[in-house]
Protein backbone atom coordinates (compact mmCIF):
# COMPACT_ATOMS: atom_id res chain seq x y z
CA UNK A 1 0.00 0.00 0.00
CA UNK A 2 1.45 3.61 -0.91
CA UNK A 3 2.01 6.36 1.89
CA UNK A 4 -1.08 7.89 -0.52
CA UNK A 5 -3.44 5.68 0.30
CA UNK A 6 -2.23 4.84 3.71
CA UNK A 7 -2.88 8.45 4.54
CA UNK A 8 -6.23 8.79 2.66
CA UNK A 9 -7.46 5.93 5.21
CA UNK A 10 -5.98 7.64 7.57
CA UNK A 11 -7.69 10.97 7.00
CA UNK A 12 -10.85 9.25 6.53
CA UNK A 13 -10.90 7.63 10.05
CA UNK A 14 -12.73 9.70 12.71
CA UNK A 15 -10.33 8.98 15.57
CA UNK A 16 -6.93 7.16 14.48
CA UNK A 17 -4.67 4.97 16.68
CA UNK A 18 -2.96 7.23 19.10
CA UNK A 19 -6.36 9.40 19.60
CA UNK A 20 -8.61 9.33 22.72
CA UNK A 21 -12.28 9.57 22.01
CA UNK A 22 -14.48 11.07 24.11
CA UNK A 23 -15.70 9.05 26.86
CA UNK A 24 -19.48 8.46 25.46
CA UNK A 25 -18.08 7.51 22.14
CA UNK A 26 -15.20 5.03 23.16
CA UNK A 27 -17.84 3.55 25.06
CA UNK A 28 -20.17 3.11 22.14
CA UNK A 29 -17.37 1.97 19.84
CA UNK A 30 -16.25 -0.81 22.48
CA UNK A 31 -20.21 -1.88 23.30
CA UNK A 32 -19.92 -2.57 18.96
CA UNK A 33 -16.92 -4.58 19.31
CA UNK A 34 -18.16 -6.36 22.40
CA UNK A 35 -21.74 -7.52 20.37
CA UNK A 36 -20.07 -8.55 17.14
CA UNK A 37 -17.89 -11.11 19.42
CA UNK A 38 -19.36 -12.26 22.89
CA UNK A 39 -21.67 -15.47 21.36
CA UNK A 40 -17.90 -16.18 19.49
CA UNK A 41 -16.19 -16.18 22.49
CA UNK A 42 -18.08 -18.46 24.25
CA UNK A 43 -19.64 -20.81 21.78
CA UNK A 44 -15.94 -22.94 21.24
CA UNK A 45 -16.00 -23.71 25.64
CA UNK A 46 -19.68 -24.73 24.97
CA UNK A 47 -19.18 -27.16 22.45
CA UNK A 48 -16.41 -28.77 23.90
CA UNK A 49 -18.24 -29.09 26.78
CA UNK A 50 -21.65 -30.21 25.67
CA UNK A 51 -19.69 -32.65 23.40
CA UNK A 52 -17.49 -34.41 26.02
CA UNK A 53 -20.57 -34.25 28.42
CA UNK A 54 -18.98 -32.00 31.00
CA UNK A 55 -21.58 -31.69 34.05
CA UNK A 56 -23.10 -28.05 33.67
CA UNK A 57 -21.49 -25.91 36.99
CA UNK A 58 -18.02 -26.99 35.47
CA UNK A 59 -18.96 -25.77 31.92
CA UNK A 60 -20.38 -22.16 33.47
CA UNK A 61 -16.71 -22.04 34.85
CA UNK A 62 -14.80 -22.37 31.77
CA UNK A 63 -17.45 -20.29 29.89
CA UNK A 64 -16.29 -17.78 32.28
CA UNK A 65 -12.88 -17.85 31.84
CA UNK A 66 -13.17 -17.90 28.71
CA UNK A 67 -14.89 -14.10 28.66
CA UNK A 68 -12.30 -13.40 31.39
CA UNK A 69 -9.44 -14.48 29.91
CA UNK A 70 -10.44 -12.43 26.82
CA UNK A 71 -10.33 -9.47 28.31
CA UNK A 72 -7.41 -9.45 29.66
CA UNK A 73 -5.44 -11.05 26.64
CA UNK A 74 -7.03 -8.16 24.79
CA UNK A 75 -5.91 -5.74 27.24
CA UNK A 76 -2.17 -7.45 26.25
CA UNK A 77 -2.91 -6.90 22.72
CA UNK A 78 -3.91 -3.74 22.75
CA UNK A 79 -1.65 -2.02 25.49
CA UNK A 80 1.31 -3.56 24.04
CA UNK A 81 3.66 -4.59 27.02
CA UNK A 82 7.43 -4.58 26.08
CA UNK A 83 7.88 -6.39 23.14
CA UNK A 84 4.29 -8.67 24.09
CA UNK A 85 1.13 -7.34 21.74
CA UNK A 86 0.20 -5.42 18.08
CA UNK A 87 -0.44 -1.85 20.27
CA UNK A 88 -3.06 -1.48 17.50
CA UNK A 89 -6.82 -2.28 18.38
CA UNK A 90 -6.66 -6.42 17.77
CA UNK A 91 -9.66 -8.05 20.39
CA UNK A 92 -8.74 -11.26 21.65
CA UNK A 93 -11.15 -14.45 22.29
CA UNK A 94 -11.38 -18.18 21.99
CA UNK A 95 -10.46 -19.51 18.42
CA UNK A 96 -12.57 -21.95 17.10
CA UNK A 97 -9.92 -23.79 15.27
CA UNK A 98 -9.00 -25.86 18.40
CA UNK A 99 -12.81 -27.73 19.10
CA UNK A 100 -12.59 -30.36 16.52
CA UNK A 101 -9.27 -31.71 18.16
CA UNK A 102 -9.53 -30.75 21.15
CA UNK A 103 -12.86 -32.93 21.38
CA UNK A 104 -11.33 -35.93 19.71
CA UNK A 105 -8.46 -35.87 22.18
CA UNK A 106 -11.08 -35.72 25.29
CA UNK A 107 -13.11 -38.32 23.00
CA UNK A 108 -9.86 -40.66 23.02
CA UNK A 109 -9.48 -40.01 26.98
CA UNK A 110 -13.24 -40.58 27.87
CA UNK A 111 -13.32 -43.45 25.82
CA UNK A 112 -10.64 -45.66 28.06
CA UNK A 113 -12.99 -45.44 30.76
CA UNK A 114 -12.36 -41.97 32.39
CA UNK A 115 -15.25 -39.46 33.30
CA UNK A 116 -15.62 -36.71 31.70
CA UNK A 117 -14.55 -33.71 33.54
CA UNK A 118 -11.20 -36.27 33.95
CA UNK A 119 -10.10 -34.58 30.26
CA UNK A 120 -10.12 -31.26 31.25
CA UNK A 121 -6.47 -31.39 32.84
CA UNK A 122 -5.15 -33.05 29.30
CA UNK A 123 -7.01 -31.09 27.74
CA UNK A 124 -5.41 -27.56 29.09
CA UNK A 125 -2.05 -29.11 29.38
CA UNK A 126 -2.23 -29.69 25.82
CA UNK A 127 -2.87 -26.24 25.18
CA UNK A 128 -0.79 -24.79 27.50
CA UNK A 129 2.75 -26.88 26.17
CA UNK A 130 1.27 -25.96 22.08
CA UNK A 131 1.32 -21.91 23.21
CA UNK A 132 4.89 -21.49 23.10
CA UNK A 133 5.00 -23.08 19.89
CA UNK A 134 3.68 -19.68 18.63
CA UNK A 135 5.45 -17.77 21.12
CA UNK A 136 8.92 -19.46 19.97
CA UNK A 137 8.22 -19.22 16.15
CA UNK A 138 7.09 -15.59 16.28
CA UNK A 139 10.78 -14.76 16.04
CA UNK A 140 10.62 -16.87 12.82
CA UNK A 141 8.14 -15.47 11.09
CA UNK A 142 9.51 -15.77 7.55
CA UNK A 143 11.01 -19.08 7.26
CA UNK A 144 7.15 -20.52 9.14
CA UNK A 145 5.22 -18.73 6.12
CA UNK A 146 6.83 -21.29 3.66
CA UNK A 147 5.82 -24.00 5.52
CA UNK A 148 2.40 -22.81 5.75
CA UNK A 149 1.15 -21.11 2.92
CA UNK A 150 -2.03 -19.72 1.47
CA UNK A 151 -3.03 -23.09 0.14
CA UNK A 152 -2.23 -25.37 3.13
CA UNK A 153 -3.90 -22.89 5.61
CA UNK A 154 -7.11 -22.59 3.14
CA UNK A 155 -7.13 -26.62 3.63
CA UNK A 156 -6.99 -26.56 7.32
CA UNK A 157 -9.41 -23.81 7.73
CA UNK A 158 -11.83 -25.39 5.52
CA UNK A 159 -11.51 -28.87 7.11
CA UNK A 160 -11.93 -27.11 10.68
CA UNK A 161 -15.70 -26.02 8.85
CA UNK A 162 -16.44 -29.03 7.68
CA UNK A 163 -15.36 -31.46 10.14
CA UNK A 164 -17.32 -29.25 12.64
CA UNK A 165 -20.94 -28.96 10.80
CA UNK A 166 -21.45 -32.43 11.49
CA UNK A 167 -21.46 -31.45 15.83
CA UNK A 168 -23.59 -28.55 14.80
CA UNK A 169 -26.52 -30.49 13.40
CA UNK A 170 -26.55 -32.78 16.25
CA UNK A 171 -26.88 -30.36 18.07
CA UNK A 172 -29.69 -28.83 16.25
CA UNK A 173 -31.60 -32.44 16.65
CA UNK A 174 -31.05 -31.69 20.33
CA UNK A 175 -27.67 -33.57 21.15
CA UNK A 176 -26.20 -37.04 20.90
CA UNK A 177 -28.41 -37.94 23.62
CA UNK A 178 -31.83 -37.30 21.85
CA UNK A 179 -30.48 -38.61 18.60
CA UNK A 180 -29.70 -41.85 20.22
CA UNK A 181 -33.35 -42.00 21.97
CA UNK A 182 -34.92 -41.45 18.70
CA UNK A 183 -32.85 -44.68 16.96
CA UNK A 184 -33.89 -46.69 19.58
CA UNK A 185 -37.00 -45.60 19.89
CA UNK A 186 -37.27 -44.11 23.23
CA UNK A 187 -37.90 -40.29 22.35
CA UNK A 188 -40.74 -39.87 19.70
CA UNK A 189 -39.99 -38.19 16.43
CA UNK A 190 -42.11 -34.97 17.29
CA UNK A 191 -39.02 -34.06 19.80
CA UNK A 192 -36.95 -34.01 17.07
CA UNK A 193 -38.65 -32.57 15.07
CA UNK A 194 -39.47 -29.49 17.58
CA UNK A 195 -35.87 -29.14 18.31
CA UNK A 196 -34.63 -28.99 14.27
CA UNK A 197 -37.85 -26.44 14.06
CA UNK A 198 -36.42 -24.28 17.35
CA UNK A 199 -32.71 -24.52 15.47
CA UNK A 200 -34.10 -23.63 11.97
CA UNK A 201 -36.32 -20.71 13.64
CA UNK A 202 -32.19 -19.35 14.76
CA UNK A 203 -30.74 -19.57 11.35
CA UNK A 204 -33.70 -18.05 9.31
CA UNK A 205 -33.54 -14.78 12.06
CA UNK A 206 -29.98 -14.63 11.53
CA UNK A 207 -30.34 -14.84 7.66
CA UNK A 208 -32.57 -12.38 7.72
CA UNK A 209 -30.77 -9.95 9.97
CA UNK A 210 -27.97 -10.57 8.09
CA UNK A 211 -29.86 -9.54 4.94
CA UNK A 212 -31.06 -5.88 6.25
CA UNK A 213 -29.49 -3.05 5.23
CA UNK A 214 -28.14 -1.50 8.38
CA UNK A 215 -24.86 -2.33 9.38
CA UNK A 216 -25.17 -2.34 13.25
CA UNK A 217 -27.78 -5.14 12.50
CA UNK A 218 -26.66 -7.03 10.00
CA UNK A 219 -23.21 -7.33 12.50
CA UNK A 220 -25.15 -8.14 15.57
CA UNK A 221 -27.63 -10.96 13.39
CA UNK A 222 -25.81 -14.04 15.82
CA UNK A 223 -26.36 -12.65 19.12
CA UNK A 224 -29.90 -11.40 17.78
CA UNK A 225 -30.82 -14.72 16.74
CA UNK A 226 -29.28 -16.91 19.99
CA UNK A 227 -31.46 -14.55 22.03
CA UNK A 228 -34.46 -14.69 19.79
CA UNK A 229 -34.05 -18.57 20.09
CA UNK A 230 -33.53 -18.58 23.73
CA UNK A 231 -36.54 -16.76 24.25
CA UNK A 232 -39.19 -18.68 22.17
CA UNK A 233 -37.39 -22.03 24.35
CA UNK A 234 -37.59 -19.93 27.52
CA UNK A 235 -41.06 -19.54 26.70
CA UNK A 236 -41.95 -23.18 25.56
CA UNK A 237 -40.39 -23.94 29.19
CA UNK A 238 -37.43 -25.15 27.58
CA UNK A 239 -35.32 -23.28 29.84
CA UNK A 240 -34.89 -24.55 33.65
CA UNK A 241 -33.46 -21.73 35.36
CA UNK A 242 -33.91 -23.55 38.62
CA UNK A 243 -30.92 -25.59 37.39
CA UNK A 244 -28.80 -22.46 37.11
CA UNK A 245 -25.07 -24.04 38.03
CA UNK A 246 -24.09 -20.82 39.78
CA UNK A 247 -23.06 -20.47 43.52
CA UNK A 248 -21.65 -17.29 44.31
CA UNK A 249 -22.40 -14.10 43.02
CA UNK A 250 -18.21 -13.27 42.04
CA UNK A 251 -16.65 -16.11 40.09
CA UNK A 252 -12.92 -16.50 41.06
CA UNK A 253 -10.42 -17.44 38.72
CA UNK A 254 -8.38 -20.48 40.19
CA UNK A 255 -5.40 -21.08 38.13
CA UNK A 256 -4.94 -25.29 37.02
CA UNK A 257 -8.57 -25.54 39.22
CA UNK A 258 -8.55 -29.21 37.23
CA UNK A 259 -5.37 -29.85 37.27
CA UNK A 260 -2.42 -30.46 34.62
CA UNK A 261 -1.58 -33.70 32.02
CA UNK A 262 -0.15 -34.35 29.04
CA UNK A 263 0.01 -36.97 26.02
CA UNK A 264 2.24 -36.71 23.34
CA UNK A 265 0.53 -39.17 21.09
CA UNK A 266 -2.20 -36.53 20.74
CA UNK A 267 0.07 -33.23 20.99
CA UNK A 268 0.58 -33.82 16.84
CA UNK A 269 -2.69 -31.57 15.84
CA UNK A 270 -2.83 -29.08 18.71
CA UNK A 271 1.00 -27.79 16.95
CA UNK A 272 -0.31 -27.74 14.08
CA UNK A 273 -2.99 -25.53 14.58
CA UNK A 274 -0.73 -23.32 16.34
CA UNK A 275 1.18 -22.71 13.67
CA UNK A 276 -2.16 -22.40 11.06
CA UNK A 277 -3.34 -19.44 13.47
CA UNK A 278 0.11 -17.83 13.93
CA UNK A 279 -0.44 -17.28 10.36
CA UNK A 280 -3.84 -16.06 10.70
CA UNK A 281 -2.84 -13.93 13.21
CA UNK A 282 -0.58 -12.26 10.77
CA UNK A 283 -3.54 -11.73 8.33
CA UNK A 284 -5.71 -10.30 11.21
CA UNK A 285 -2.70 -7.61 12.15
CA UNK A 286 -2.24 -6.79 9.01
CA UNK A 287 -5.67 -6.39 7.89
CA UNK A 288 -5.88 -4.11 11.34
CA UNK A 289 -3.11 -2.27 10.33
CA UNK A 290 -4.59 -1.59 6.96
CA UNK A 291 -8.06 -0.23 8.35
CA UNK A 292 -6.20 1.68 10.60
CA UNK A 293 -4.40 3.60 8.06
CA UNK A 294 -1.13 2.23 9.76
CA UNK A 295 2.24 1.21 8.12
CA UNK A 296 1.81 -2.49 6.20
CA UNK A 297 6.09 -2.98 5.75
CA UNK A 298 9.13 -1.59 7.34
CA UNK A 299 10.26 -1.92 11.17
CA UNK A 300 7.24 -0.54 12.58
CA UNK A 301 4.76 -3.02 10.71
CA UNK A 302 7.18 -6.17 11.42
CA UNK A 303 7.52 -5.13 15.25
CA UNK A 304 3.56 -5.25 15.38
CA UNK A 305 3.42 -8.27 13.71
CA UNK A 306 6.09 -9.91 15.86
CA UNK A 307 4.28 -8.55 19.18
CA UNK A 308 1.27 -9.88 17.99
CA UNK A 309 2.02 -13.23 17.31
CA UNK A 310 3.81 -13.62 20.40
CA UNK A 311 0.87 -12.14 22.50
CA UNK A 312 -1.08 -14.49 20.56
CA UNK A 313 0.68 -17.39 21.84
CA UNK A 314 1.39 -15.69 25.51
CA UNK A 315 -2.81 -15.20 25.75
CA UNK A 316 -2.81 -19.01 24.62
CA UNK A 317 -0.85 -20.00 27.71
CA UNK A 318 -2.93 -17.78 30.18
CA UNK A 319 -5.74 -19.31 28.70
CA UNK A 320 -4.84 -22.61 29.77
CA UNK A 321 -3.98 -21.94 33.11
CA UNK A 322 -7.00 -20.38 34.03
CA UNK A 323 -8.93 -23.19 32.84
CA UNK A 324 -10.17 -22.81 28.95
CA UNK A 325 -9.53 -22.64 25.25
CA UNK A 326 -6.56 -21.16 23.07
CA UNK A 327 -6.98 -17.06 22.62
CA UNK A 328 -6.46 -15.81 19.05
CA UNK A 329 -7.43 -12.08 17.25
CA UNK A 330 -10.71 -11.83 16.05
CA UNK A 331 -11.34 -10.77 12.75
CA UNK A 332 -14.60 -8.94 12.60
CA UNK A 333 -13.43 -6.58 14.15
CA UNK A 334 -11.35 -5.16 11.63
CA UNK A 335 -14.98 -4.61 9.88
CA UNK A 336 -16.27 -2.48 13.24
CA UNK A 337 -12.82 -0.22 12.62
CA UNK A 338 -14.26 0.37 9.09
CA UNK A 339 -18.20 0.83 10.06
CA UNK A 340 -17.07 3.43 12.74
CA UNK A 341 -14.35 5.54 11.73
CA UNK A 342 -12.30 4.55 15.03
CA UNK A 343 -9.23 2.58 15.25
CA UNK A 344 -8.34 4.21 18.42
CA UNK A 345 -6.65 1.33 20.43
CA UNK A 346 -7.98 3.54 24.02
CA UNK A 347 -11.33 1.75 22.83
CA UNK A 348 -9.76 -1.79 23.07
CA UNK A 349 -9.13 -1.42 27.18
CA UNK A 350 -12.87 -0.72 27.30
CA UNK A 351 -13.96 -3.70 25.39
CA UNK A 352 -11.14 -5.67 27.72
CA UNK A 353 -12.91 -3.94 30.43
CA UNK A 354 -16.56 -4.95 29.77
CA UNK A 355 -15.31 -9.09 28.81
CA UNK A 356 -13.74 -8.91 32.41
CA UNK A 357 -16.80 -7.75 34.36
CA UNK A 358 -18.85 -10.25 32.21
CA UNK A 359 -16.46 -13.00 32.77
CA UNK A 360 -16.43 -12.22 36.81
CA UNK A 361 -20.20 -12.67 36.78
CA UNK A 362 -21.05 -16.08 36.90
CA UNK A 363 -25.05 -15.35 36.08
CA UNK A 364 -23.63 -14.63 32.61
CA UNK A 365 -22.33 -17.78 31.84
CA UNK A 366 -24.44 -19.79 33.79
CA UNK A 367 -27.70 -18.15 31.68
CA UNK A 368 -25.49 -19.45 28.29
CA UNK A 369 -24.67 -23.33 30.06
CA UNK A 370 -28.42 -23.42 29.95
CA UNK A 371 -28.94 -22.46 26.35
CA UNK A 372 -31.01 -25.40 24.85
CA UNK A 373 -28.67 -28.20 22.51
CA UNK A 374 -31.01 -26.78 19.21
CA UNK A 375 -30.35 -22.77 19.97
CA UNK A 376 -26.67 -23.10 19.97
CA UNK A 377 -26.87 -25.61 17.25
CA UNK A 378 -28.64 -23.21 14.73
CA UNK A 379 -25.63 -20.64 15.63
CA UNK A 380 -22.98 -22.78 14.92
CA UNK A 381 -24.29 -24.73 11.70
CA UNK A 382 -23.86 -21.37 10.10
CA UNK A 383 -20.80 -20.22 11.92
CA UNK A 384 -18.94 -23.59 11.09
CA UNK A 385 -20.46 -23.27 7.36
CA UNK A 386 -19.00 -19.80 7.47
CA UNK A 387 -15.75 -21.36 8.77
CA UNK A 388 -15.53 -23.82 6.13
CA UNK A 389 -16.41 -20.97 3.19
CA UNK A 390 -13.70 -18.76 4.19
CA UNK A 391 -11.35 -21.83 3.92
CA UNK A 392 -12.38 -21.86 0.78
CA UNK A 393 -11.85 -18.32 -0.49
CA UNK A 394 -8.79 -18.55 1.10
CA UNK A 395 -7.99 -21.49 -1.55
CA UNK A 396 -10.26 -19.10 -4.09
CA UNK A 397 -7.10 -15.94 -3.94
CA UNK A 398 -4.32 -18.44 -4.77
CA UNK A 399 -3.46 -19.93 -8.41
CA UNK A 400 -4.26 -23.28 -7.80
CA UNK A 401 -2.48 -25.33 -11.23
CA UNK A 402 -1.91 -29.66 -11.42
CA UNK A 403 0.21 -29.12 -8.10
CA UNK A 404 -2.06 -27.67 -6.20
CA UNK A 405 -4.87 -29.72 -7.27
CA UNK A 406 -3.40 -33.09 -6.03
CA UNK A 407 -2.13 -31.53 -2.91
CA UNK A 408 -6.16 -30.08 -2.57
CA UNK A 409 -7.79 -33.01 -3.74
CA UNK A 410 -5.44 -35.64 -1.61
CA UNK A 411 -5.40 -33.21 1.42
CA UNK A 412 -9.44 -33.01 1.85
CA UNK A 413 -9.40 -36.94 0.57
CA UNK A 414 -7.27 -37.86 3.40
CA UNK A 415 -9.31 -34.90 5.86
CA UNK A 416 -12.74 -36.03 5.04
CA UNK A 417 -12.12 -39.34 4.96
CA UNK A 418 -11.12 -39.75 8.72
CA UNK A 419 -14.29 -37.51 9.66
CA UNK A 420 -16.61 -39.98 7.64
CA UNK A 421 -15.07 -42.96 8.81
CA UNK A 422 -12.91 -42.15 11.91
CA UNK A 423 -13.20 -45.96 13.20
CA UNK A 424 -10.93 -47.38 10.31
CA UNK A 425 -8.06 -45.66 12.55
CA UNK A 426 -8.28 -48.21 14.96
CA UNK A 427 -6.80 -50.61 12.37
CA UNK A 428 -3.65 -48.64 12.42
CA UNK A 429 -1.03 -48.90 14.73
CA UNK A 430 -1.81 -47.32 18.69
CA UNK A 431 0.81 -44.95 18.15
CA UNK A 432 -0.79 -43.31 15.40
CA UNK A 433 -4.26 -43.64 16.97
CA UNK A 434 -3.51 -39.13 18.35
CA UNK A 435 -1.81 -37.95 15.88
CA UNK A 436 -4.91 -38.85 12.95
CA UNK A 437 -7.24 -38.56 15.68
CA UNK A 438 -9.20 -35.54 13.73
CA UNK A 439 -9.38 -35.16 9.67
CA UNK A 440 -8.13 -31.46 10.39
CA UNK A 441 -4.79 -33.29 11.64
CA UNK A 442 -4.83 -35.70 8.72
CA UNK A 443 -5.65 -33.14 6.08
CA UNK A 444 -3.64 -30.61 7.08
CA UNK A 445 -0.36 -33.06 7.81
CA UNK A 446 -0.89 -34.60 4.44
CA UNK A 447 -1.17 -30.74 2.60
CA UNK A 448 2.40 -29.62 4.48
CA UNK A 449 4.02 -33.29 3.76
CA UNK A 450 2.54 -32.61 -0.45
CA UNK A 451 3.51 -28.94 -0.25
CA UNK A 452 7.27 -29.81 0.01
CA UNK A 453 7.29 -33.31 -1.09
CA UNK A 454 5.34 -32.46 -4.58
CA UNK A 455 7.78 -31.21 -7.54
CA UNK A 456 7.65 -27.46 -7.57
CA UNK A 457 8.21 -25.44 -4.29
CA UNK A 458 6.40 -22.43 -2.52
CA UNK A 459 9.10 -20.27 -2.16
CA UNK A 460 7.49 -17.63 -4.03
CA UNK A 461 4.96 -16.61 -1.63
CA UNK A 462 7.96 -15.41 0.48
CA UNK A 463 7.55 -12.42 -2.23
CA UNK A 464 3.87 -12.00 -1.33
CA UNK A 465 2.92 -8.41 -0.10
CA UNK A 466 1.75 -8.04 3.52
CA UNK A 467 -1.80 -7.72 2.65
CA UNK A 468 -1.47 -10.92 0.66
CA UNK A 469 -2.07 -12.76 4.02
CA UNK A 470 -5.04 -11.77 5.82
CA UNK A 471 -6.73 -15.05 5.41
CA UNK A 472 -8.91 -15.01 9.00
CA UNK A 473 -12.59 -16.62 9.00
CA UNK A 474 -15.01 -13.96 9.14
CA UNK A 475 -16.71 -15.81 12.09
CA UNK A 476 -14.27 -17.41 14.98
């Protein structure tokens, strides 16, 4: 980007990144960001959750922390401490990249005959090890964008989509649990049906909200249609708030509350996704950069980047020990910097601000534990279909010729293929059981192995321009 247009964006912004808004307005601009990314934040500890049948006052907990930890991670980001964060206005919260491994490693725990809420320590230690993966390569930020590129994190991202949708329409028939009944013939059809009426009554507001012209709306459709949803189940006396799992009004944040563990056998896919969003991170601070009519090459732009990245991973570890899910930049708010005219990073401590109060107040995230299995499921069938079809315009921007068709076509082969038929991995040896435990790890292992194994070689996206790489979902 020229100084030209750098400083046309610049001029057109109503408060840039060094100004202080007024009180009334920074609080306006935050209560924006805050709408456009709350349901995000805590849908990825809900799904895990629901999925690995965590008992409900645990699940408030980690809902919690995750708003809490979000706040302060963004606080990081934003204030820029030493060499840790962007200093430009990037929001933190919990990535959705992580839940499709992260729920076939609890999956592969449960499944030797531990409970449930017996993952949670592997699960966070598994987390908490993969963060200074990022943290480490962040000072290798160069060399790690030839290993992956464009195309391989397109594949990943779109296999995170896919592999997902298939969670999200159980949980629109009203869970595992209901779908079983139904086979065996101990919950009548009609419930079903109710509950994949209830989720499609959730996507059609959010399509439609979506569809209006005004901006504010058409960014707040998902939070709109969760509490549209939750209020026509509230009413059907879907919602038991008598079995609200909170117990104090103040909930304290206990670092390693469950404990700590480890595997290595199923460490394999939480790296790699480390290293897929360090990359996306770089997309999301450059794209912020951009909108912020901020510098996009030279010393400034690669300390930012740098910061980022390793705040990224640094908000990964805090994450994990205060008891939830990897952190990661959003991306939608980069569109909020656009709507309003203020990139003014003084907003960011108030959105930190408000994600810590809500993350303190256990009512909160006790009132989302008891959203109903087909509310959240109408949510996320279009957030993971939005997922999956950003994965695929990231694949859309690059020139995809006979190479990168086999290493597509064999990478979502080998992706799918696990997700459609994830018993045939038990015919493999145990050792391999973790590491192609999830068709995200299989894709995207067999796309990095192709990319460099395949005649021809990468290198030229080294020459990409900055901009080249924002390649973050539009939904987290």
């Amino acid at each position: 980007m020229s100084n030209q247009n750098r400083e046309a964006i610049k001029a057109s912004l109503i408060y840039g990144l060094h100004d202080r808004p007024p009180l009334g307005e920074a609080i306006f601009a935050a209560l924006q960001h805050l709408i456009a990314i709350v349901v995000s934040i805590m849908t990825p500890a809900l799904i895990i959750c629901s999925v690995l049948g965590i008992n409900a006052a645990d699940t408030s907990y980690i809902v919690s922390m995750s708003l809490l930890v979000s706040g302060v991670a963004t606080f990081i980001q934003v204030k820029k401490i030493g060499f840790v964060g962007s200093g430009l206005l990037s929001i933190q919260g919990t990535s959705f990249a992580f839940i499709g491994v992260l729920i076939a490693a609890g999956k592969s725990h449960i499944g030797a005959g531990n409970s449930p809420e017996s993952a949670l320590p592997l699960l966070f230690g598994l987390c908490f090890v993969g963060s200074f993966i990022e943290m480490i390569c962040s000072r290798f930020i160069k060399p790690l964008r030839l290993l992956i590129t464009p195309l391989v994190c397109g594949i990943v991202v779109t296999l995170i989509g896919m592999t997902l949708i298939g969670s999200a329409v159980k949980s629109c028939a009203g869970g595992q649990t209901a779908i079983d009944g139904f086979l065996n013939g101990s919950v009548p059809a009609s419930v079903i049906q109710n509950n994949l009426l209830l989720a499609f009554i959730v996507v059609a507001t959010i399509l439609i909200f979506n569809s209006l012209n005004n901006r504010w709306i058409r960014m707040s459709s998902i939070f709109v249609g969760l509490i549209f949803g939750y209020a026509i189940a509230a009413i059907g006396g879907r919602v038991d708030l008598s079995a609200m799992p909170v117990s104090s009004w103040v909930m304290v944040p206990l670092p390693f509350k469950y404990g700590f563990n480890f595997d290595i056998s199923v460490f394999l896919g939480i790296a790699l996704l480390y290293l897929v969003t360090l990359v996306e991170t770089i997309g999301d601070i450059t794209a912020t950069s951009l909108v912020s009519g901020e510098p996009l090459e030279g010393d400034v732009y690669l300390e930012r980047v740098t910061g980022g990245v390793f705040a990224d991973g640094f908000n990964s570890l805090l994450a994990a020990v205060f008891n939830t899910f990897p952190n990661t930049t959003f991306s939608q708010n980069n569109g909020i910097i656009q709507l309003t005219g203020v990139a003014s990073r003084y907003v960011g401590y108030f959105v930190a601000g408000f994600l810590t109060i809500l993350g303190l107040i256990p009512y909160f995230s006790g009132l989302a534990t008891l959203m109903p299995a087909p509310v959240l499921g109408g949510a996320t069938f279009l957030m993971f279909g939005t997922v999956a079809a950003s994965g695929i315009r990231i694949i859309a921007t690059q020139h995809i010729d006979r190479r990168g068709t086999l290493i597509l076509a064999v990478s979502m082969a080998a992706g799918l293929g696990v997700s459609f038929e994830p018993a045939l991995i038990k015919a493999l040896p145990q050792s391999l059981h973790g590491m192609l435990s999830s068709g995200i790890i299989s894709g995207g292992l067999t796309a990095i192995v192709l990319n460099f194994a395949l005649p021809g070689s990468p290198a030229e996206y080294l020459q990409a321009k900055p901009a080249d790489v924002s390649m973050r979902p539009e939904v987290e």
